[in-house]
Protein backbone atom coordinates (compact mmCIF):
# COMPACT_ATOMS: atom_id res chain seq x y z
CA UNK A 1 21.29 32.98 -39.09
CA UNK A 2 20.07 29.81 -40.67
CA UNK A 3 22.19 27.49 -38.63
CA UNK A 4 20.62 23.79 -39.34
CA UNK A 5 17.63 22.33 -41.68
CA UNK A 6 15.55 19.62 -39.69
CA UNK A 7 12.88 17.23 -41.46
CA UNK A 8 10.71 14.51 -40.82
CA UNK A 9 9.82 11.22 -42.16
CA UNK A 10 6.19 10.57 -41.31
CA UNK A 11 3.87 7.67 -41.43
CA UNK A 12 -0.32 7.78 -42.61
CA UNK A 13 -1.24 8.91 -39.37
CA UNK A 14 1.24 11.78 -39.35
CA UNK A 15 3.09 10.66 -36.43
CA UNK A 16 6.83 11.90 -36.81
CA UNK A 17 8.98 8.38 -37.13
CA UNK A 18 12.47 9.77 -37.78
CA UNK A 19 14.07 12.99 -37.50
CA UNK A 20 17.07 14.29 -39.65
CA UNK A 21 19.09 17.17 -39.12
CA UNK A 22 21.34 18.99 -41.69
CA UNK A 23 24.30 21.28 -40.47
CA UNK A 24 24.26 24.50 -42.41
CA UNK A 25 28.04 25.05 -42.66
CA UNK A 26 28.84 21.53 -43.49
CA UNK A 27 25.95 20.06 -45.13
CA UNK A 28 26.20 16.42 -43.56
CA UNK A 29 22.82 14.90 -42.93
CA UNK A 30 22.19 12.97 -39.72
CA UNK A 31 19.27 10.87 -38.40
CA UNK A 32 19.17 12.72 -35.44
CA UNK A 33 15.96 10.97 -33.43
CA UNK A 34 13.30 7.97 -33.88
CA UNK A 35 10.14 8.52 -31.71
CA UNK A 36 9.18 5.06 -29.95
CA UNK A 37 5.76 4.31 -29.81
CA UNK A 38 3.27 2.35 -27.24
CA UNK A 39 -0.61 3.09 -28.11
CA UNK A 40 1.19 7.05 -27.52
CA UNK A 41 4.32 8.57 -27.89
CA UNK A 42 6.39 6.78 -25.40
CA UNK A 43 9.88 8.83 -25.78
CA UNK A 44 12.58 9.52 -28.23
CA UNK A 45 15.63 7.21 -29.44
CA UNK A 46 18.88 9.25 -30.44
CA UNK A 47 20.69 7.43 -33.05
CA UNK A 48 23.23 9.86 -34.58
CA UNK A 49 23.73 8.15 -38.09
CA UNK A 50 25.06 9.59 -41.05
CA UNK A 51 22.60 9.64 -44.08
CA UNK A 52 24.07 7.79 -46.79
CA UNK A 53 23.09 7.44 -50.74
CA UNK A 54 21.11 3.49 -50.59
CA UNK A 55 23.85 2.61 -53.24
CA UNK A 56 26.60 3.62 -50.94
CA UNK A 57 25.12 1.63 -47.98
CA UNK A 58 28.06 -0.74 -46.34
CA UNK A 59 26.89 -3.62 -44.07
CA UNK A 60 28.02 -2.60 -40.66
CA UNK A 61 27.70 -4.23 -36.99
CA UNK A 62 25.50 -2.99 -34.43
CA UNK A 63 26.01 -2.71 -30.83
CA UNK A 64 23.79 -2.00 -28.14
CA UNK A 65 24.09 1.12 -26.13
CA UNK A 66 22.64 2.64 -23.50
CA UNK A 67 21.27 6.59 -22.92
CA UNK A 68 20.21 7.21 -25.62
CA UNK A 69 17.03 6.56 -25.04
CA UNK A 70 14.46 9.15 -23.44
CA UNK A 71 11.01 7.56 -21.63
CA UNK A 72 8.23 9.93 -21.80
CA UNK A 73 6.31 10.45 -17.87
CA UNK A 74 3.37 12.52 -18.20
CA UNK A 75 0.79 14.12 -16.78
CA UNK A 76 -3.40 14.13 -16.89
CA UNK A 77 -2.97 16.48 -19.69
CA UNK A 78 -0.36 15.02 -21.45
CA UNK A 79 2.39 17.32 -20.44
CA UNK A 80 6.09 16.07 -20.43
CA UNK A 81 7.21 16.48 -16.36
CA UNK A 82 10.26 14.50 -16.60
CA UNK A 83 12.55 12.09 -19.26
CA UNK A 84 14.27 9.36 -17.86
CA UNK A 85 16.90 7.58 -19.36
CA UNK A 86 17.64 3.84 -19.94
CA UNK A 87 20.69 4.08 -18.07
CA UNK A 88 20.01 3.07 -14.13
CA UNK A 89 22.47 3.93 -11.08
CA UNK A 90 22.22 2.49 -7.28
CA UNK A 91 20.26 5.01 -5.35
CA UNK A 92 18.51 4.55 -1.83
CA UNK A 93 15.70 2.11 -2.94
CA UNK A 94 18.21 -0.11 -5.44
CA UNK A 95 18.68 0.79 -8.86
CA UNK A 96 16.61 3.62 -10.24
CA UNK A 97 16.94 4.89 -13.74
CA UNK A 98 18.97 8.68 -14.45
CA UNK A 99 16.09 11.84 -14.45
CA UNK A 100 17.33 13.43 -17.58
CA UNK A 101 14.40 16.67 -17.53
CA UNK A 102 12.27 17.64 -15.25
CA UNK A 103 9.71 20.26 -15.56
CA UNK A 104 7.27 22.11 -13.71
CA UNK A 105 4.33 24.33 -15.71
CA UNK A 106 2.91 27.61 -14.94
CA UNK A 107 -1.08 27.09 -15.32
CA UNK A 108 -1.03 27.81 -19.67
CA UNK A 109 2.55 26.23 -20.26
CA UNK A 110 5.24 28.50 -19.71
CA UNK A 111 7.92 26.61 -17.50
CA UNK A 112 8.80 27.79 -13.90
CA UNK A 113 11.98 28.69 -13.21
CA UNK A 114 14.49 27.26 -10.83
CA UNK A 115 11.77 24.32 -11.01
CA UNK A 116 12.81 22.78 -14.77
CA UNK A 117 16.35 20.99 -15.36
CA UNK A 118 18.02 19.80 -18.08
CA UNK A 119 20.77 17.15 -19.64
CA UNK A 120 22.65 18.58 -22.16
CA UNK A 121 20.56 17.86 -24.50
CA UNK A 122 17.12 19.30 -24.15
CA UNK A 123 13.96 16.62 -24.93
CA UNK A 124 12.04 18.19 -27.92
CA UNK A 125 8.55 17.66 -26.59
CA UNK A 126 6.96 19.17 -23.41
CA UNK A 127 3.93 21.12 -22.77
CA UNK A 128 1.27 18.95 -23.95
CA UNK A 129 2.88 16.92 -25.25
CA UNK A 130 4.04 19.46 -28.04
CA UNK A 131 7.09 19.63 -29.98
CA UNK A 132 9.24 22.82 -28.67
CA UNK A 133 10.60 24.91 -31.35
CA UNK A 134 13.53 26.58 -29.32
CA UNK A 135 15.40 28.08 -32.01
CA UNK A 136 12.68 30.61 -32.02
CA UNK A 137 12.31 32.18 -29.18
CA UNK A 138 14.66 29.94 -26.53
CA UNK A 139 14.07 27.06 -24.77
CA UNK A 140 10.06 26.16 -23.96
CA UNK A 141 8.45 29.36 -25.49
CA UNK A 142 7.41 28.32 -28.99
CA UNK A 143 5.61 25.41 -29.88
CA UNK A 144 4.04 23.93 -32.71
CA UNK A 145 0.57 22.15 -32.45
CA UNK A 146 0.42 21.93 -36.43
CA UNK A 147 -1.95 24.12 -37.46
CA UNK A 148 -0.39 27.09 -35.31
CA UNK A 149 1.96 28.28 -33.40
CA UNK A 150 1.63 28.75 -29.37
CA UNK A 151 3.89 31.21 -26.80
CA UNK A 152 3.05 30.17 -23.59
CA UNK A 153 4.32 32.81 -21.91
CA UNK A 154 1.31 35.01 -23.41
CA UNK A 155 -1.10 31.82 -23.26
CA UNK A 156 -1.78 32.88 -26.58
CA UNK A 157 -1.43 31.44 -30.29
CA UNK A 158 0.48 33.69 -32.93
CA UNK A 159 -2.53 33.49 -35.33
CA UNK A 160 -6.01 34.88 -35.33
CA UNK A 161 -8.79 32.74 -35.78
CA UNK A 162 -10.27 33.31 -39.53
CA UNK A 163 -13.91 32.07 -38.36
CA UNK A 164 -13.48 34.78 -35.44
CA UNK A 165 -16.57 36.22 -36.73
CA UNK A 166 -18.60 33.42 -35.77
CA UNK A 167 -18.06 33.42 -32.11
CA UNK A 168 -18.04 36.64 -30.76
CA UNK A 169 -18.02 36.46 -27.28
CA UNK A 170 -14.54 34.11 -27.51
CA UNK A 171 -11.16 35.49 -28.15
CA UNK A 172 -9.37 33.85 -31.73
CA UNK A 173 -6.69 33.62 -29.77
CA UNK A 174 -6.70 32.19 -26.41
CA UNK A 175 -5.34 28.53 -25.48
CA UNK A 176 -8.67 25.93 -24.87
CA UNK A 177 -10.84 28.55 -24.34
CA UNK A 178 -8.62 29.54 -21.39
CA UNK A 179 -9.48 26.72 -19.27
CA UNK A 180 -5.73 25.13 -18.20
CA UNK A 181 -6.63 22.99 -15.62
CA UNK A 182 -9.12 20.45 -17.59
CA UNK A 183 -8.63 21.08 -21.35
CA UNK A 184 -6.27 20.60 -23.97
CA UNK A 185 -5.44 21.98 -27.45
CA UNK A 186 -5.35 19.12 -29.61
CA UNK A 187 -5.17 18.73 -33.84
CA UNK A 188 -8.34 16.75 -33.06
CA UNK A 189 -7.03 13.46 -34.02
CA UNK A 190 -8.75 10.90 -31.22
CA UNK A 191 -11.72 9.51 -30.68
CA UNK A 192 -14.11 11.51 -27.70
CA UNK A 193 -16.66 9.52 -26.23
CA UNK A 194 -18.86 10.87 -22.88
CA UNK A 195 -18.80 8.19 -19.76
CA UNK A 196 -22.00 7.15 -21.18
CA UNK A 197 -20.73 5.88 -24.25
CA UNK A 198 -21.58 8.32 -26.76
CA UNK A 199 -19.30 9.23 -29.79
CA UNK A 200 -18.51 12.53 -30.28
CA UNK A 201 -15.98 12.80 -32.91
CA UNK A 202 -12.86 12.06 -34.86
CA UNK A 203 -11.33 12.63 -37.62
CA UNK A 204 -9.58 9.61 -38.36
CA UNK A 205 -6.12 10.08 -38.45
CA UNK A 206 -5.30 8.38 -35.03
CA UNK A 207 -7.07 5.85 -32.83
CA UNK A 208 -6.11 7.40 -29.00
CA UNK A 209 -9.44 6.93 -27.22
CA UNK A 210 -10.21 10.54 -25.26
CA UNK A 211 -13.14 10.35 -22.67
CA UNK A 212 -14.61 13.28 -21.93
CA UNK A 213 -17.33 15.81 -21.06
CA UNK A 214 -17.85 17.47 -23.97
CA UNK A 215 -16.40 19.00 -26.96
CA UNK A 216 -16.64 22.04 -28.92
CA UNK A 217 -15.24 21.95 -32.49
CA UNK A 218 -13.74 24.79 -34.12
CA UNK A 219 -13.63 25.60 -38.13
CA UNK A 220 -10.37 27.10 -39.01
CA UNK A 221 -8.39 28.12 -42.05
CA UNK A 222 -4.95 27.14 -42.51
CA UNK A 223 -2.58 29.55 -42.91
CA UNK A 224 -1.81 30.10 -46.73
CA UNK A 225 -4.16 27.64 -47.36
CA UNK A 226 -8.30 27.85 -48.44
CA UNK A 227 -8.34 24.56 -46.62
CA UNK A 228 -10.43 24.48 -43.46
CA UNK A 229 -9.44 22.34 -40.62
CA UNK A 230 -11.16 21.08 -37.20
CA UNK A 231 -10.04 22.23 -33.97
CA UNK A 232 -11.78 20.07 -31.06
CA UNK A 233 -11.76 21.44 -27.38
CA UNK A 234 -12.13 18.58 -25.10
CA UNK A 235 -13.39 19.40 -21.70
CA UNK A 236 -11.80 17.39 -18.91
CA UNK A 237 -10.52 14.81 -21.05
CA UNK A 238 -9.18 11.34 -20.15
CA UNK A 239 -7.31 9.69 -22.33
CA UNK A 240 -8.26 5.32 -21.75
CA UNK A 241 -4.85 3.25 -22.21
CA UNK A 242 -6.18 1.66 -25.54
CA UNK A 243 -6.46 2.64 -28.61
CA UNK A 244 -9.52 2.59 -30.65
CA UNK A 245 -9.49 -1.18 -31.92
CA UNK A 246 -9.06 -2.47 -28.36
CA UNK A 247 -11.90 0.04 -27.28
CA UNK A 248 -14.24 -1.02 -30.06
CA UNK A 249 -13.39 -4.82 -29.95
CA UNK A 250 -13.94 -4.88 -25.92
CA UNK A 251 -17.24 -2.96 -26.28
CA UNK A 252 -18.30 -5.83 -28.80
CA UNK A 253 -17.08 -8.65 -26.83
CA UNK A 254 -19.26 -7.48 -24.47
CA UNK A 255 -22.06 -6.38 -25.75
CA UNK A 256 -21.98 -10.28 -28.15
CA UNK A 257 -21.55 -11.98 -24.67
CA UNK A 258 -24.84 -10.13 -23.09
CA UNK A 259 -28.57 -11.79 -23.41
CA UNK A 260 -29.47 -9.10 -26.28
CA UNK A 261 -29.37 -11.91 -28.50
CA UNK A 262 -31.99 -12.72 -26.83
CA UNK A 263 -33.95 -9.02 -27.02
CA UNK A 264 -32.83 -8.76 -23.34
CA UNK A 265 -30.95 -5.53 -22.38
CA UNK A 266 -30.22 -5.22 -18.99
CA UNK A 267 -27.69 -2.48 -18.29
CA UNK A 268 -26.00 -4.07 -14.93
CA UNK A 269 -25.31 -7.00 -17.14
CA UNK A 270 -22.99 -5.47 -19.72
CA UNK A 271 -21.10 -3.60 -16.64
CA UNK A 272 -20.95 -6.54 -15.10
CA UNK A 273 -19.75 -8.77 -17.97
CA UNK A 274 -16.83 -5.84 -18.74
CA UNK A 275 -15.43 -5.39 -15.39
CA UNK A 276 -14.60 -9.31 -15.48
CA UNK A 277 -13.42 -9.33 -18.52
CA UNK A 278 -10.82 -6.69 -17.40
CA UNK A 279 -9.87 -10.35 -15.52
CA UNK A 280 -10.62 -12.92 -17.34
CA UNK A 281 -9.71 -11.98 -21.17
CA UNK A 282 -11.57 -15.96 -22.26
CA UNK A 283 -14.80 -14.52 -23.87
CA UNK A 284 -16.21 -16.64 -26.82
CA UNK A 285 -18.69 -14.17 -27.64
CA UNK A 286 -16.35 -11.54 -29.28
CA UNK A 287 -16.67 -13.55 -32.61
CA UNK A 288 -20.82 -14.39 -32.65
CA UNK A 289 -23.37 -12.41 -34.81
CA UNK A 290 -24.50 -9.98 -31.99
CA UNK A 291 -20.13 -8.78 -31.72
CA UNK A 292 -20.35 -8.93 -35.79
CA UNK A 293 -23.16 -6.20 -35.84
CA UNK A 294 -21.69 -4.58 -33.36
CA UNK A 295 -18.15 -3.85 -35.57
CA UNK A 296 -19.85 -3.36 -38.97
CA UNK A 297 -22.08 -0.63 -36.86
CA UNK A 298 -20.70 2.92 -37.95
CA UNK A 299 -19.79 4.94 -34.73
CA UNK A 300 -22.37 8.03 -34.48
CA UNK A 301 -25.56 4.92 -35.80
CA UNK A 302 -24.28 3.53 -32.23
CA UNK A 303 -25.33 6.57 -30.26
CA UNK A 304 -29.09 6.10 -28.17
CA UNK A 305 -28.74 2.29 -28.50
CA UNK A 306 -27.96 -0.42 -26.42
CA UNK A 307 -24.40 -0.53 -27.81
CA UNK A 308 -23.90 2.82 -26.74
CA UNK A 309 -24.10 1.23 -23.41
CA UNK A 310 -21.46 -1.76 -24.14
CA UNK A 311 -18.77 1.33 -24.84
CA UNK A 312 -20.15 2.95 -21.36
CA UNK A 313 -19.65 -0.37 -19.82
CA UNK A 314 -15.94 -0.58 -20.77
CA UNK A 315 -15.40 2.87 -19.95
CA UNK A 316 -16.58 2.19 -16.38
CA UNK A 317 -14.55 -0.47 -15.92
CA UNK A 318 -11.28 0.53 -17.22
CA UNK A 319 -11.50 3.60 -15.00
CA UNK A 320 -12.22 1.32 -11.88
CA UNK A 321 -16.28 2.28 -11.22
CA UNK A 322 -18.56 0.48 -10.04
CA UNK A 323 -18.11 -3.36 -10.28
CA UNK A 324 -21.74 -4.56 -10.71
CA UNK A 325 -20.38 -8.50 -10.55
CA UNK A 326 -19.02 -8.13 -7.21
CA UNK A 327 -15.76 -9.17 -8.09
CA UNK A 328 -16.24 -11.98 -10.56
CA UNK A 329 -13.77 -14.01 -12.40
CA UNK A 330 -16.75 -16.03 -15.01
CA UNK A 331 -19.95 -15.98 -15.97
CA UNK A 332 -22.10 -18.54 -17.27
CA UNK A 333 -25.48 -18.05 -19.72
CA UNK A 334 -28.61 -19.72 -19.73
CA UNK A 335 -27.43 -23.14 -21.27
CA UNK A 336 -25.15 -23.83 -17.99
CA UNK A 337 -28.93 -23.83 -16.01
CA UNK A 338 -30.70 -26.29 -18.55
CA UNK A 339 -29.27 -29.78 -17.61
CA UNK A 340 -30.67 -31.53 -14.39
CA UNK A 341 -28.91 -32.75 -11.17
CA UNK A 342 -28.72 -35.98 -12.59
CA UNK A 343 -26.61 -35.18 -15.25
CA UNK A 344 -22.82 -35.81 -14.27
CA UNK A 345 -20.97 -35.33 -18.15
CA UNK A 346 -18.43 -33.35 -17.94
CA UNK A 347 -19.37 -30.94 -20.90
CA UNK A 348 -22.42 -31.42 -24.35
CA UNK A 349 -19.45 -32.16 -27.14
CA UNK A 350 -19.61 -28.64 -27.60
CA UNK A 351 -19.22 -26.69 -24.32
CA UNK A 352 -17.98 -27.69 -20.89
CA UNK A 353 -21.14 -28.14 -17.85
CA UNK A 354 -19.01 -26.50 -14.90
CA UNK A 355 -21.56 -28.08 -12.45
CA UNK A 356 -19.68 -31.28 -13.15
CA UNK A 357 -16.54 -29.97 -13.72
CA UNK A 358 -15.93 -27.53 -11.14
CA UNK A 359 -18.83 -27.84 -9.40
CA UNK A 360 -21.25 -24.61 -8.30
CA UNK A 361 -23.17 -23.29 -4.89
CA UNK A 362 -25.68 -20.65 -6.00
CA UNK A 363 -27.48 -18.25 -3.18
CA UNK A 364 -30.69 -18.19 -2.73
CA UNK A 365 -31.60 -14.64 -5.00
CA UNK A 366 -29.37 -15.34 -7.41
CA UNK A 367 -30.73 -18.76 -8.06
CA UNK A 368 -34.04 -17.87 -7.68
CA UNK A 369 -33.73 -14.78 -10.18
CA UNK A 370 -31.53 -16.79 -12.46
CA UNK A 371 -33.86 -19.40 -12.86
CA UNK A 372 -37.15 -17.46 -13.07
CA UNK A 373 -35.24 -15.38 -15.81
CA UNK A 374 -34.29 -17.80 -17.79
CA UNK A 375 -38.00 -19.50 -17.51
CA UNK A 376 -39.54 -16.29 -18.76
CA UNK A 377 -37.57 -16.12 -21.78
CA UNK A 378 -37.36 -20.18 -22.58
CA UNK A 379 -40.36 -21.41 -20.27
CA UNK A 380 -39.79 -24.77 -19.03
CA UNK A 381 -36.05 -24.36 -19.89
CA UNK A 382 -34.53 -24.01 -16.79
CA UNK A 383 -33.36 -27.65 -14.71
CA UNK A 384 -30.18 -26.43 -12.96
CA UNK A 385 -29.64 -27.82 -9.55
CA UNK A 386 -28.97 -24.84 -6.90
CA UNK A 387 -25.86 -26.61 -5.67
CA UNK A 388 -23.47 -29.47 -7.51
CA UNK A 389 -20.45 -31.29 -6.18
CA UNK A 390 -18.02 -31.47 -9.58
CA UNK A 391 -18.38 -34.81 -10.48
CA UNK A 392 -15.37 -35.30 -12.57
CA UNK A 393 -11.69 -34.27 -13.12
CA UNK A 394 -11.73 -32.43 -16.14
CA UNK A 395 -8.42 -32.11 -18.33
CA UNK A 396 -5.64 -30.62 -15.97
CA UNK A 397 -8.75 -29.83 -13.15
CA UNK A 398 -9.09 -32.00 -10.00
CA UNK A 399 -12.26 -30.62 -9.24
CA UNK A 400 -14.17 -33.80 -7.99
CA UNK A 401 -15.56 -33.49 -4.89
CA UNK A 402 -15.54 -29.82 -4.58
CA UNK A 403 -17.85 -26.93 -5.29
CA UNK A 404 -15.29 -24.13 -6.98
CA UNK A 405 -17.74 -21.72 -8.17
CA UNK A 406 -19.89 -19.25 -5.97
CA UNK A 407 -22.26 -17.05 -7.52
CA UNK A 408 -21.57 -13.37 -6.73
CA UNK A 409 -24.47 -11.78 -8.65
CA UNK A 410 -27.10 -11.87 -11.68
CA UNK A 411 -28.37 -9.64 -14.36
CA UNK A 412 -30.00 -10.73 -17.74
CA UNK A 413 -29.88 -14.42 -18.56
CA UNK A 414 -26.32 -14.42 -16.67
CA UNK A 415 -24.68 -15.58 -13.45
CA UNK A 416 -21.38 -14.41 -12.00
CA UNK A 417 -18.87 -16.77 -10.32
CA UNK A 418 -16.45 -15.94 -8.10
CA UNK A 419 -13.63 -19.57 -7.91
CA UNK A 420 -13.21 -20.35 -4.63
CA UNK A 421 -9.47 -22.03 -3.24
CA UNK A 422 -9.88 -25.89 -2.94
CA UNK A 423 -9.06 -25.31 0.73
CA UNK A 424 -12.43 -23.48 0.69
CA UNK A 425 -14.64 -25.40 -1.71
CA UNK A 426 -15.25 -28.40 0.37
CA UNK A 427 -19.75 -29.05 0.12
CA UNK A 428 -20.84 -28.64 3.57
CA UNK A 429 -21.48 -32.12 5.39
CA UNK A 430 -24.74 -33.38 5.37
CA UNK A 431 -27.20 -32.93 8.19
CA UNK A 432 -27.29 -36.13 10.43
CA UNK A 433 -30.53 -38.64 10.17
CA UNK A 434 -31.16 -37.82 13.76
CA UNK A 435 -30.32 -34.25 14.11
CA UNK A 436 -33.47 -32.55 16.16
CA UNK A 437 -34.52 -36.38 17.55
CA UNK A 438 -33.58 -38.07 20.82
CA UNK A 439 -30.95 -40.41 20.72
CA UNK A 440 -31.57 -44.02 21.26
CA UNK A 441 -29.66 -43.78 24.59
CA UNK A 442 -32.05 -40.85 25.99
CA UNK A 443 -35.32 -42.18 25.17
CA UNK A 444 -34.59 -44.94 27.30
């Protein structure tokens, strides 16, 4: 029996922004739920309003309350494990917010039993991250994943694959070609890149940025429909916490700050430049001709060139790999190395010289390679001194007297600086006049 009608306001992407449920017997219309968003579904807000005509609509007061809303904490593969609510209660460690689910999986989604719980009201989404349809079949067997339906207690979706034909040795129905532990079913609406920065697909409905092995995309029919849709199977995918435009605009940052403007690519130099600008977010480059190219570039002409590399770069260091700067907090180009010792200005008129206003101590391979790279390119070019006392106190800086900057490494036409404490960026004394002579007193 047709008990209640539930529908969905969506926006471009097709992300569900309210919910409204209509009681069968009575026919009253509530907004029942509003999803709240991050760069992902974060969790669901119940509101419980009555619908009303817009010409019927009576300015009313609003007052905060709390549980009603439901946070979202999920698993590598996007499954729902546990809702908590806004409402917080003194436990052991101080206040700690109210576990309203919690739910443990069986391998392909079906939940465990005497390991799930549940407030009175049940949260609508749960294995991966899919909305449960539980007037179906009960609660957690039947979800949707919008081009078919899934029972997870089979591991199986309710409808054969029309393209079946085409890959024979693979069941039409089986969930991510029965590999649970690393892949997901999706509607294939993210962007898959590899580690090594190539662009695999999307279809541009959503900018979640999946990394991942591999994919394999699937042709299907819809249901009803002659339309044929996309299915991509990720293979241990990893979602990044960005979306696309903070991918895309990173990757360009640091592939415009990078000596390819130069027709230098050096590989450690883009890692390096990305894993301190998960650090240090100042980057002029991100607006020069280099990042420019980079953006207007369309995402599968970027695959087997050196931008491919910039998105590898990011990758790497927003999953924590290798930190080819050595822990870095700057980096200076090739300009910083062209003015002599003699020159104490604090910056050109257009840039800041931070051997004057913060001073610098460069070791002995980094300053040799720094220098003879920069000569190559520009010969003659290169004046820098190897070590500078700041000479001035620049804006709110009272560097004067002290050498902040250490170099940590170099790649390209590009030094990294580590800023040392005051306390520690004291030059060292100079040598004594008569250090290795007799004293006056002992050659008499």
């Amino acid at each position: 029996t047709l008990r209640s009608t539930t529908w969905y306001t969506r926006d471009a992407q097709g992300n569900p922004m309210a919910i409204y449920t209509q009681v069968r017997d009575t026919g009253d219309v509530t907004a029942s739920e509003l999803p709240m968003y991050g760069s992902s579904r974060l969790g669901t807000l119940q509101v419980e309003m009555s619908y009303q005509e817009p010409d019927t609509i009576q300015p009313t007061m609003f007052d905060r309350s709390v549980g009603r809303k439901h946070y979202e904490l999920t698993d590598h593969l996007g499954n729902v494990r546990a809702t908590l609510s806004d409402v917080v209660i003194e436990g052991g460690a101080g206040l700690v917010p109210v576990v309203e689910t919690r739910t443990d999986y069986y391998p392909f989604g079906m939940m465990i039993d005497d390991r799930h719980g549940l407030a009175d009201d049940a949260h609508r989404y749960g294995f991966n991250g899919k909305e449960n349809d539980d007037d179906v079949k009960g609660e957690g067997n039947q979800q949707d994943y919008g081009f078919r339906i899934y029972d997870p207690r089979m591991a199986r979706f309710l409808s054969v694959d029309p393209l079946a034909q085409d890959y024979p040795s693979i069941s039409p129905y089986p969930f991510a070609e029965n590999n649970c532990l690393s892949g997901i079913d999706l509607d294939g609406l993210e962007y898959y890149y590899t580690a090594d920065g190539k662009f695999l697909a999307h279809d541009k409905k959503n900018n979640a940025v999946i990394v991942v092995d591999n994919i394999r995309i699937v042709e299907r029919v819809k249901e009803n429909s002659a339309e044929i849709t996309k299915e991509i199977i990720p293979v241990n995918p990893e979602p990044l916490d960005m979306d696309f435009e903070q991918f895309r605009h990173k990757a360009a940052t640091v592939y415009g700050e990078s000596s390819v403007g130069y027709k230098i690519e050096s590989r450690e130099e883009l890692f390096a430049i990305a894993s301190v600008h998960t650090r240090n977010k100042i980057a002029y480059g991100s607006t020069n001709e280099q990042a420019k190219e980079f953006k207007k570039t369309e995402d599968e002409d970027r695959n087997g060139t050196f931008m491919q590399v910039a998105f590898a770069a990011v990758i790497n260091a927003e999953r924590g790999g290798h930190d080819y700067s050595n822990g870095a907090t700057m980096w200076d180009g090739a300009k910083q190395g062209h003015f002599p010792e003699s020159n104490d200005d604090a910056s050109t008129g257009k840039w800041e010289l931070h051997r004057n206003t913060m001073g610098w101590t460069i070791h002995d391979d980094h300053y040799k390679s720094w220098k003879q790279s920069v000569n190559n390119k520009f010969p003659g070019y290169f004046k820098g001194p190897q070590h500078k006392t700041a000479t001035v106190n620049h804006k709110k800086m009272k560097n004067k007297g002290l050498q902040r900057l250490e170099s940590t490494a170099q790649f390209g036409l590009t030094i990294f600086w580590k800023v040392r404490t005051p306390a520690n960026s004291k030059p060292p004394e100079p040598a004594s006049k008569n250090d290795g002579a007799p004293s006056e007193k002992k050659r008499r």
